[in-house]
PDB file of N, CA and C in Angstrom:
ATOM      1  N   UNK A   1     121.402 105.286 119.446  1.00  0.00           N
ATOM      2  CA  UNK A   1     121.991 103.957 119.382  1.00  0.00           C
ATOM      3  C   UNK A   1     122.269 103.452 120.808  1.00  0.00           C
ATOM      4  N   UNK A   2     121.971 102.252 120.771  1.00  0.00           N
ATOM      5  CA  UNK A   2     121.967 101.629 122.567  1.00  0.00           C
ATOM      6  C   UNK A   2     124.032 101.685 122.346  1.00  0.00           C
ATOM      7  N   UNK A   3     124.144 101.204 124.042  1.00  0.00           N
ATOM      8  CA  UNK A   3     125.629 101.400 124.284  1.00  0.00           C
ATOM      9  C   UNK A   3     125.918  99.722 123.840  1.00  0.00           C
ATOM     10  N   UNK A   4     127.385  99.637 124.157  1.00  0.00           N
ATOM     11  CA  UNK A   4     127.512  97.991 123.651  1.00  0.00           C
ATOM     12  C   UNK A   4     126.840  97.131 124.570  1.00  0.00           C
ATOM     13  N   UNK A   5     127.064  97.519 125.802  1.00  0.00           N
ATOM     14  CA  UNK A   5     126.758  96.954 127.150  1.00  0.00           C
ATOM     15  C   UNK A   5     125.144  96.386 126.875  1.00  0.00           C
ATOM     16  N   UNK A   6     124.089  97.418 126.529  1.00  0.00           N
ATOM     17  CA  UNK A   6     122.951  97.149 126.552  1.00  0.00           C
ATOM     18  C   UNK A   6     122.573  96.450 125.270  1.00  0.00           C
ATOM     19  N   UNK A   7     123.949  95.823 124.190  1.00  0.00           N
ATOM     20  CA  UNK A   7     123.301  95.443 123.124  1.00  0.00           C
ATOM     21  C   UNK A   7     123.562  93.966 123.067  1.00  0.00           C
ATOM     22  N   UNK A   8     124.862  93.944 124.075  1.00  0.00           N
ATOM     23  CA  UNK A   8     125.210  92.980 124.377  1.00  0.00           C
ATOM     24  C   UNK A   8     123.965  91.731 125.015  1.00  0.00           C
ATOM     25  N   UNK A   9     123.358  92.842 126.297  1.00  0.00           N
ATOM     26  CA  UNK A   9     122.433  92.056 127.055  1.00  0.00           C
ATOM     27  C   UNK A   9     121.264  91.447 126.150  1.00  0.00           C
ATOM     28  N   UNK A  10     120.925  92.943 125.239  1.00  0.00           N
ATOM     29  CA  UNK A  10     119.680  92.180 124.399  1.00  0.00           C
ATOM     30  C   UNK A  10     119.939  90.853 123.591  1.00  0.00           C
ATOM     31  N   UNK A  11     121.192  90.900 122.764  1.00  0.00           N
ATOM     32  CA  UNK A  11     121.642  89.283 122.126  1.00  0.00           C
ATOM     33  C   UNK A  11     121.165  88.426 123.293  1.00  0.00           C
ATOM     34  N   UNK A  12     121.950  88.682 124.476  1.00  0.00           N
ATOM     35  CA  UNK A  12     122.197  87.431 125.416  1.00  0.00           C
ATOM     36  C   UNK A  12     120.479  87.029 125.746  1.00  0.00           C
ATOM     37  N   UNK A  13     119.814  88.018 125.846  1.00  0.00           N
ATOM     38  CA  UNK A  13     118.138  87.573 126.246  1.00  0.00           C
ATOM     39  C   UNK A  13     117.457  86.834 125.193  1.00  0.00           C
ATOM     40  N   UNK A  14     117.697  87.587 123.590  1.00  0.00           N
ATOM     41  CA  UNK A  14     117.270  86.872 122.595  1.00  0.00           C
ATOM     42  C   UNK A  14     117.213  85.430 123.030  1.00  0.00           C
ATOM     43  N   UNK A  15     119.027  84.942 122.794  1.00  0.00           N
ATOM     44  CA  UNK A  15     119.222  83.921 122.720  1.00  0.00           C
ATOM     45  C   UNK A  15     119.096  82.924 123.683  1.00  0.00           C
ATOM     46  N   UNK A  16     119.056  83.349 124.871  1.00  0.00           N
ATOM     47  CA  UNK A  16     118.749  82.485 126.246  1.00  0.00           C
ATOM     48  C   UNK A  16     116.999  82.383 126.690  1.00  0.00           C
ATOM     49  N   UNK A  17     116.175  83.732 125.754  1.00  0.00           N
ATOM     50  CA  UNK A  17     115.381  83.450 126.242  1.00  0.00           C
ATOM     51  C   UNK A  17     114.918  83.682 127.596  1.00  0.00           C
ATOM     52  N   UNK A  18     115.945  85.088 127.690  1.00  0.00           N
ATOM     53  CA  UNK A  18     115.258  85.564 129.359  1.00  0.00           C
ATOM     54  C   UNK A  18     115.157  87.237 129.101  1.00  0.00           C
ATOM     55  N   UNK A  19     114.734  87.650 130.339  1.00  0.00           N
ATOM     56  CA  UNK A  19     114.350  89.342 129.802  1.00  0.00           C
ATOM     57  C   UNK A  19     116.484  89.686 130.377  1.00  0.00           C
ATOM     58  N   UNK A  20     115.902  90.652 129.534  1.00  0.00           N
ATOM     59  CA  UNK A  20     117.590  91.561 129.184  1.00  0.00           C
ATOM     60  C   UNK A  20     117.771  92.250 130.997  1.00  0.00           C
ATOM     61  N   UNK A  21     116.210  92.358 131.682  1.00  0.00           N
ATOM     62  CA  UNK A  21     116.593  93.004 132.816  1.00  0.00           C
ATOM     63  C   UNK A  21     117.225  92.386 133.765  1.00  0.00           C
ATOM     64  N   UNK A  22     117.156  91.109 133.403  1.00  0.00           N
ATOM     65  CA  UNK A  22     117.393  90.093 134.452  1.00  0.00           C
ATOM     66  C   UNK A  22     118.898  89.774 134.057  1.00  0.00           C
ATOM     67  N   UNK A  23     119.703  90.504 133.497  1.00  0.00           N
ATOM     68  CA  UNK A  23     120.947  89.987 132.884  1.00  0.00           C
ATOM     69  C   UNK A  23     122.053  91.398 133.724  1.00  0.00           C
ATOM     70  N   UNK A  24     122.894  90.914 134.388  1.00  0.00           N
ATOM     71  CA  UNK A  24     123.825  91.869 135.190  1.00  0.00           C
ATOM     72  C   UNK A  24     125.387  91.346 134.672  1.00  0.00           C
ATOM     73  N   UNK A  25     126.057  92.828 134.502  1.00  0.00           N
ATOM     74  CA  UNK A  25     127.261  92.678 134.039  1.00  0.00           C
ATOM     75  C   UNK A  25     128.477  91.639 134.794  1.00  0.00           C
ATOM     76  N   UNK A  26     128.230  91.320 135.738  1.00  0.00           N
ATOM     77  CA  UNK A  26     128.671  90.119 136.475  1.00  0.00           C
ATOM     78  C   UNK A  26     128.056  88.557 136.371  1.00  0.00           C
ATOM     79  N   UNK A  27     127.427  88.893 135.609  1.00  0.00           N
ATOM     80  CA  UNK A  27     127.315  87.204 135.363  1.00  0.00           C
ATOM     81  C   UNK A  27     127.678  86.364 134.683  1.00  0.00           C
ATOM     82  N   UNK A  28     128.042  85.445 134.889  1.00  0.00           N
ATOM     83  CA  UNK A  28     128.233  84.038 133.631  1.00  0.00           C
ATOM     84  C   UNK A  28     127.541  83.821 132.830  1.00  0.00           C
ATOM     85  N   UNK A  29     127.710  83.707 131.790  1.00  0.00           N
ATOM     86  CA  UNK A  29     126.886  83.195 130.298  1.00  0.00           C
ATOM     87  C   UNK A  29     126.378  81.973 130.535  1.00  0.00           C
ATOM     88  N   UNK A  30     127.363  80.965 131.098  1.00  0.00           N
ATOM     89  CA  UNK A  30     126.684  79.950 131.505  1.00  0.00           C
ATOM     90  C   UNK A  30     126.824  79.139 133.071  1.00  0.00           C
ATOM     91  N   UNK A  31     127.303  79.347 134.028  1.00  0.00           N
ATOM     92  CA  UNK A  31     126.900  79.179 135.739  1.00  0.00           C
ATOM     93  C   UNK A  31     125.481  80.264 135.711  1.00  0.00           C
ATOM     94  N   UNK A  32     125.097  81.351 135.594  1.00  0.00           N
ATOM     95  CA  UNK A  32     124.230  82.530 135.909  1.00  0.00           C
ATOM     96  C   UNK A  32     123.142  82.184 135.085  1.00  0.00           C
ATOM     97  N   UNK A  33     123.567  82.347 133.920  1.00  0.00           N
ATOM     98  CA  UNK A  33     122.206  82.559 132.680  1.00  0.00           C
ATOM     99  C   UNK A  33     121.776  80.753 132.015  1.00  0.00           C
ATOM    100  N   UNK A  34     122.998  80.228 132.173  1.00  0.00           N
ATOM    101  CA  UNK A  34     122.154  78.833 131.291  1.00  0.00           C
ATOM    102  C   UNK A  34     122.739  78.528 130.158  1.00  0.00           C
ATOM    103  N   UNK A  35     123.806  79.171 129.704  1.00  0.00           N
ATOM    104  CA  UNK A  35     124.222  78.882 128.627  1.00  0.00           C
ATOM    105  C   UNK A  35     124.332  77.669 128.238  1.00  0.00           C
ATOM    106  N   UNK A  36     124.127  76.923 127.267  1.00  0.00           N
ATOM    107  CA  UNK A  36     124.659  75.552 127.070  1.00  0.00           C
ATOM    108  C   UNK A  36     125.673  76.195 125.891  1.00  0.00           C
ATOM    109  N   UNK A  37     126.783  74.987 125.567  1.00  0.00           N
ATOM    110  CA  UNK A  37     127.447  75.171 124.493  1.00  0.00           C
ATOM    111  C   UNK A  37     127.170  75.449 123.590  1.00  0.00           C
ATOM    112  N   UNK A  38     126.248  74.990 123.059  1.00  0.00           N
ATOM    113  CA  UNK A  38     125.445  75.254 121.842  1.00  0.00           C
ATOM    114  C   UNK A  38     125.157  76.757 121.655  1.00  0.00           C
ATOM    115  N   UNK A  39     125.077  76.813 122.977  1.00  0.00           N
ATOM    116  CA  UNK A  39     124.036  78.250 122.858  1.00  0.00           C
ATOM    117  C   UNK A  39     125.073  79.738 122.837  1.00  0.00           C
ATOM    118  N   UNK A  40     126.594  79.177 123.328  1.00  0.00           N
ATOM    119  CA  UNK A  40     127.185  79.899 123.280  1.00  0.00           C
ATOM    120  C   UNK A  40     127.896  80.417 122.171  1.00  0.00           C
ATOM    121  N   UNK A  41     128.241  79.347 121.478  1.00  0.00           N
ATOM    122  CA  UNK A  41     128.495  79.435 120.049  1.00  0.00           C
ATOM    123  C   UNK A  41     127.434  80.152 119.458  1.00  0.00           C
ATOM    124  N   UNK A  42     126.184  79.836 119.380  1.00  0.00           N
ATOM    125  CA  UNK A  42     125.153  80.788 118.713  1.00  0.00           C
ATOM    126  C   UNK A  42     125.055  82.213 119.101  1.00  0.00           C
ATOM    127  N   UNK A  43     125.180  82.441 120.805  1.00  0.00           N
ATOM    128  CA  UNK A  43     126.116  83.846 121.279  1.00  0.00           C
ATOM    129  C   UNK A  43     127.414  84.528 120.109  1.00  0.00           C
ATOM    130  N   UNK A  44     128.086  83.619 120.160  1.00  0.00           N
ATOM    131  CA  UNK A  44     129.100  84.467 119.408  1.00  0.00           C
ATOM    132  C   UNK A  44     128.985  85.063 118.218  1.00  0.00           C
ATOM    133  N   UNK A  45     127.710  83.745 117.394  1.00  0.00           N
ATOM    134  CA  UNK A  45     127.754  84.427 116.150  1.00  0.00           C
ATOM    135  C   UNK A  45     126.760  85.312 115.907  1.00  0.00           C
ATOM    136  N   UNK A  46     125.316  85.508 117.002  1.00  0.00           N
ATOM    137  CA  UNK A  46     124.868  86.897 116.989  1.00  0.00           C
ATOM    138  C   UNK A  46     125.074  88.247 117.147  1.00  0.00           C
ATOM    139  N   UNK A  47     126.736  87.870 118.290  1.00  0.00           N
ATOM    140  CA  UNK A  47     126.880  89.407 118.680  1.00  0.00           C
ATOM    141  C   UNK A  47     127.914  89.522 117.351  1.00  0.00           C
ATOM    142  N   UNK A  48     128.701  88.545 116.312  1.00  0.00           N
ATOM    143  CA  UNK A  48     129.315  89.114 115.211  1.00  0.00           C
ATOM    144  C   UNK A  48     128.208  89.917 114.043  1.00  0.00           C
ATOM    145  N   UNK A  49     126.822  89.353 114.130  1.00  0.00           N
ATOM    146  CA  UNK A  49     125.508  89.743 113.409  1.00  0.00           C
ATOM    147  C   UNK A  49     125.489  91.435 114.204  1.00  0.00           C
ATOM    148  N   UNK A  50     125.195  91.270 115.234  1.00  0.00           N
ATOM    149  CA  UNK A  50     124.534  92.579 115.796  1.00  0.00           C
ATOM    150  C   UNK A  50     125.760  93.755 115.203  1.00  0.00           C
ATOM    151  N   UNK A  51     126.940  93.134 115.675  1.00  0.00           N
ATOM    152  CA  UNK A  51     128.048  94.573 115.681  1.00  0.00           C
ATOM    153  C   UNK A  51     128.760  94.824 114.309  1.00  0.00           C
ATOM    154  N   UNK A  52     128.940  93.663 113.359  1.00  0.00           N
ATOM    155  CA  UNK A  52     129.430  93.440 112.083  1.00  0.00           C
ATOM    156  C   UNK A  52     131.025  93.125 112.385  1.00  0.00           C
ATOM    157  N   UNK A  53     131.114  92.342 112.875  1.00  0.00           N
ATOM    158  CA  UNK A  53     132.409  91.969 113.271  1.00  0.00           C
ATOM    159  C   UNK A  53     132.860  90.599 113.219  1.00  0.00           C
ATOM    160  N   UNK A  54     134.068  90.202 112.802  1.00  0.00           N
ATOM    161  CA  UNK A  54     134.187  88.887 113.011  1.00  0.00           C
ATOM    162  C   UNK A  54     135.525  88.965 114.048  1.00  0.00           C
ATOM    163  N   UNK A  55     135.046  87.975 114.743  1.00  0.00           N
ATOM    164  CA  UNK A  55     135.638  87.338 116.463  1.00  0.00           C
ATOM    165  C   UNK A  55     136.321  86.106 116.156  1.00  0.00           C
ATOM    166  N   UNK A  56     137.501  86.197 116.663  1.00  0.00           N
ATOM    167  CA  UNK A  56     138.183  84.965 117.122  1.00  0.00           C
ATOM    168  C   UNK A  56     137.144  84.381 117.963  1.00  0.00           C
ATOM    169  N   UNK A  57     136.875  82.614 117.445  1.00  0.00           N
ATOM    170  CA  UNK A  57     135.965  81.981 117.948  1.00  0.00           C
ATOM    171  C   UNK A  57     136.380  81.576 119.101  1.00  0.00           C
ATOM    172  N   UNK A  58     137.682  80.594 119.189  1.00  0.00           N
ATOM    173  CA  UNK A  58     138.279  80.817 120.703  1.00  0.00           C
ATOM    174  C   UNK A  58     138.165  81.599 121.576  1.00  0.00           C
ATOM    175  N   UNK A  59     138.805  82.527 121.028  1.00  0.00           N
ATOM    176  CA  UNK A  59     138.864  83.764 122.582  1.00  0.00           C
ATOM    177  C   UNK A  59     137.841  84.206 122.442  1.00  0.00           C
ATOM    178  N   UNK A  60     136.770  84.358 121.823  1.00  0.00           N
ATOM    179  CA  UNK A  60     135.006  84.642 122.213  1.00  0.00           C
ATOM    180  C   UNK A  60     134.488  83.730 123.170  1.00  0.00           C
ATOM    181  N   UNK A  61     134.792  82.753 122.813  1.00  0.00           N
ATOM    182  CA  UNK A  61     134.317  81.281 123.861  1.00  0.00           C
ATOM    183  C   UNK A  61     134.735  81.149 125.508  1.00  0.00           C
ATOM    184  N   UNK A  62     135.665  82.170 125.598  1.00  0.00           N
ATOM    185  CA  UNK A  62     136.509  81.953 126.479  1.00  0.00           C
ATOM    186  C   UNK A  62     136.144  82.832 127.571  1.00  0.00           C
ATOM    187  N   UNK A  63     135.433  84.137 127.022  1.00  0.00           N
ATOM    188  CA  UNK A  63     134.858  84.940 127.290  1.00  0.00           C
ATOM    189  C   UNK A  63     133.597  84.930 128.296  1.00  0.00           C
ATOM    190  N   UNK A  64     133.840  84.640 130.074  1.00  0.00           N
ATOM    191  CA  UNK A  64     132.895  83.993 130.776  1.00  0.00           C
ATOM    192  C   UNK A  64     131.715  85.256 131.113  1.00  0.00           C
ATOM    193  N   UNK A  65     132.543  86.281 131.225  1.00  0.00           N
ATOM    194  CA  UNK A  65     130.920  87.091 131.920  1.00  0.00           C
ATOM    195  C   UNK A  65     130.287  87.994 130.635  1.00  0.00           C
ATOM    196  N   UNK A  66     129.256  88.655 131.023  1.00  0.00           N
ATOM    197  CA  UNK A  66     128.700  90.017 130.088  1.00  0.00           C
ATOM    198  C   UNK A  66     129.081  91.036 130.101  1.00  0.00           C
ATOM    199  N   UNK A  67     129.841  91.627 131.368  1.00  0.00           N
ATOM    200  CA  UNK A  67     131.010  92.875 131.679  1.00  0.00           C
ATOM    201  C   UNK A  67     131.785  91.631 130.328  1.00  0.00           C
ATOM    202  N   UNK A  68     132.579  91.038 130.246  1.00  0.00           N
ATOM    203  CA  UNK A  68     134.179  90.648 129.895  1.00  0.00           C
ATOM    204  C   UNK A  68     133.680  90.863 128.448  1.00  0.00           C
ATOM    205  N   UNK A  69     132.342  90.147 127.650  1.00  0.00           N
ATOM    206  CA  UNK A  69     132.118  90.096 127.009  1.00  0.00           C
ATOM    207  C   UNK A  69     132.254  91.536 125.981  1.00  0.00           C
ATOM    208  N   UNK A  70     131.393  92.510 126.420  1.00  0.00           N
ATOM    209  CA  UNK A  70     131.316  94.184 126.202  1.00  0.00           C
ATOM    210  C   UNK A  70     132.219  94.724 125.941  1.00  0.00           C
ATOM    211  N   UNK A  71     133.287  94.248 126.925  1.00  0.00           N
ATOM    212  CA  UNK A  71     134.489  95.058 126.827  1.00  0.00           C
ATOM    213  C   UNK A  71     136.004  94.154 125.490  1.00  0.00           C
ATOM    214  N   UNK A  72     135.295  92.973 125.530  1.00  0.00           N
ATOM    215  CA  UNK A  72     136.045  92.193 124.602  1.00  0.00           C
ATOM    216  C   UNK A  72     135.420  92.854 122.668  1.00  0.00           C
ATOM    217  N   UNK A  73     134.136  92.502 122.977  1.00  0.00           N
ATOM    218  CA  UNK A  73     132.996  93.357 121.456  1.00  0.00           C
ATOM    219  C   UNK A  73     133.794  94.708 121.614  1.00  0.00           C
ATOM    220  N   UNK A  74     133.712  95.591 122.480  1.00  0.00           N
ATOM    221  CA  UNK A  74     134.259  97.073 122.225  1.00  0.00           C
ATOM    222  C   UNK A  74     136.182  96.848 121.861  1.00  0.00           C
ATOM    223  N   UNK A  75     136.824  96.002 122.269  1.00  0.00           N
ATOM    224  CA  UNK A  75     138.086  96.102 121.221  1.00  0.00           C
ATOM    225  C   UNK A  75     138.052  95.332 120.381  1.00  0.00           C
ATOM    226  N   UNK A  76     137.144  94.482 120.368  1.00  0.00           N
ATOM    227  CA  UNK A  76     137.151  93.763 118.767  1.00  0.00           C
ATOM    228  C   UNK A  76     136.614  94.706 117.483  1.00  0.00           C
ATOM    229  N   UNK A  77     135.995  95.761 117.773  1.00  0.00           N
ATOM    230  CA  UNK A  77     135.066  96.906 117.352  1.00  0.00           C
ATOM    231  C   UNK A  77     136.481  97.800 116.933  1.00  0.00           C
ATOM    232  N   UNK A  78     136.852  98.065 117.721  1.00  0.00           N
ATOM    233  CA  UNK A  78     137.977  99.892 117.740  1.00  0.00           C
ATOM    234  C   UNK A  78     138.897  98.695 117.137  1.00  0.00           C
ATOM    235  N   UNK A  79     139.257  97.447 116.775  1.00  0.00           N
ATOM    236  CA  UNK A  79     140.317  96.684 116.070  1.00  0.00           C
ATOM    237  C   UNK A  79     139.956  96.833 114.588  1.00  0.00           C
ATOM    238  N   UNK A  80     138.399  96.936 114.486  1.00  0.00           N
ATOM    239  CA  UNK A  80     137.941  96.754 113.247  1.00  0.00           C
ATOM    240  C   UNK A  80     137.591  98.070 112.309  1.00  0.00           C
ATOM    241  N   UNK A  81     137.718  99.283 113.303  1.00  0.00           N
ATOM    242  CA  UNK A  81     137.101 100.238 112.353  1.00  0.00           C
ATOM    243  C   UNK A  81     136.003 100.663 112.495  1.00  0.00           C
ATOM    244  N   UNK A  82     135.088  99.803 113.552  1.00  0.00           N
ATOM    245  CA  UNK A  82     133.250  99.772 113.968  1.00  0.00           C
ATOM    246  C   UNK A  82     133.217 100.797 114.862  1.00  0.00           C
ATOM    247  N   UNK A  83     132.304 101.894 114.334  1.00  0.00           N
ATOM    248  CA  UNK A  83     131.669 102.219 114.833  1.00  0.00           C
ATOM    249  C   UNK A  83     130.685 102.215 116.391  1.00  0.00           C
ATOM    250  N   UNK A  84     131.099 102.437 117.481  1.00  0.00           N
ATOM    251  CA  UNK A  84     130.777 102.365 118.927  1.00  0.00           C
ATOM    252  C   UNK A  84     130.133 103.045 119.418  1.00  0.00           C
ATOM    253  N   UNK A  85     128.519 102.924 120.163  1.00  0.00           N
ATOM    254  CA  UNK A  85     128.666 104.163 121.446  1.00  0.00           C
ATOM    255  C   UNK A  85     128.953 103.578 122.768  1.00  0.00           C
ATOM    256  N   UNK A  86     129.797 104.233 123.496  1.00  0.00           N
ATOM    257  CA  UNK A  86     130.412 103.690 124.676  1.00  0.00           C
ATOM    258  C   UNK A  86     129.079 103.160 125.254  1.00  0.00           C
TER     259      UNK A  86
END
């Protein structure tokens, strides 16, 4: 099973449409990668698809980098009962 970190990136490439290699845990979803709003919202509700989780939509939104992101999915995860590999 990939770690969250690397499952994270693959959503974010899906959905942006760029390779996952090109995606570093310091970046912005949207200054770095392109996010539009739209697209971020559709972010949120893939990584609730990928991990089986449901996210406060706010504080998902709020959520600027792919480090913050990972580490926000991994306690929304250990809140829920989900299953993790670091």
């Amino acid at each position: 099973m990939a770690t969250v970190e690397e499952r994270v990136k693959s959503v974010a490439a899906k959905v942006l449409k760029i390779s996952p290699e090109q995606i570093k845990n310091e970046h912005s979803f949207t200054a770095d990668l392109g996010a539009e709003s739209i697209q971020s919202i559709e972010l949120v509700a893939m990584f609730e698809e990928e991990f089986a989780i449901e996210m406060d939509e706010d504080a998902a939104l709020a959520v600027e980098t792919v480090g913050k992101a990972a580490e926000f999915i991994t306690k929304v995860c250990r809140e829920q009962g989900i299953e993790i590999e670091q």
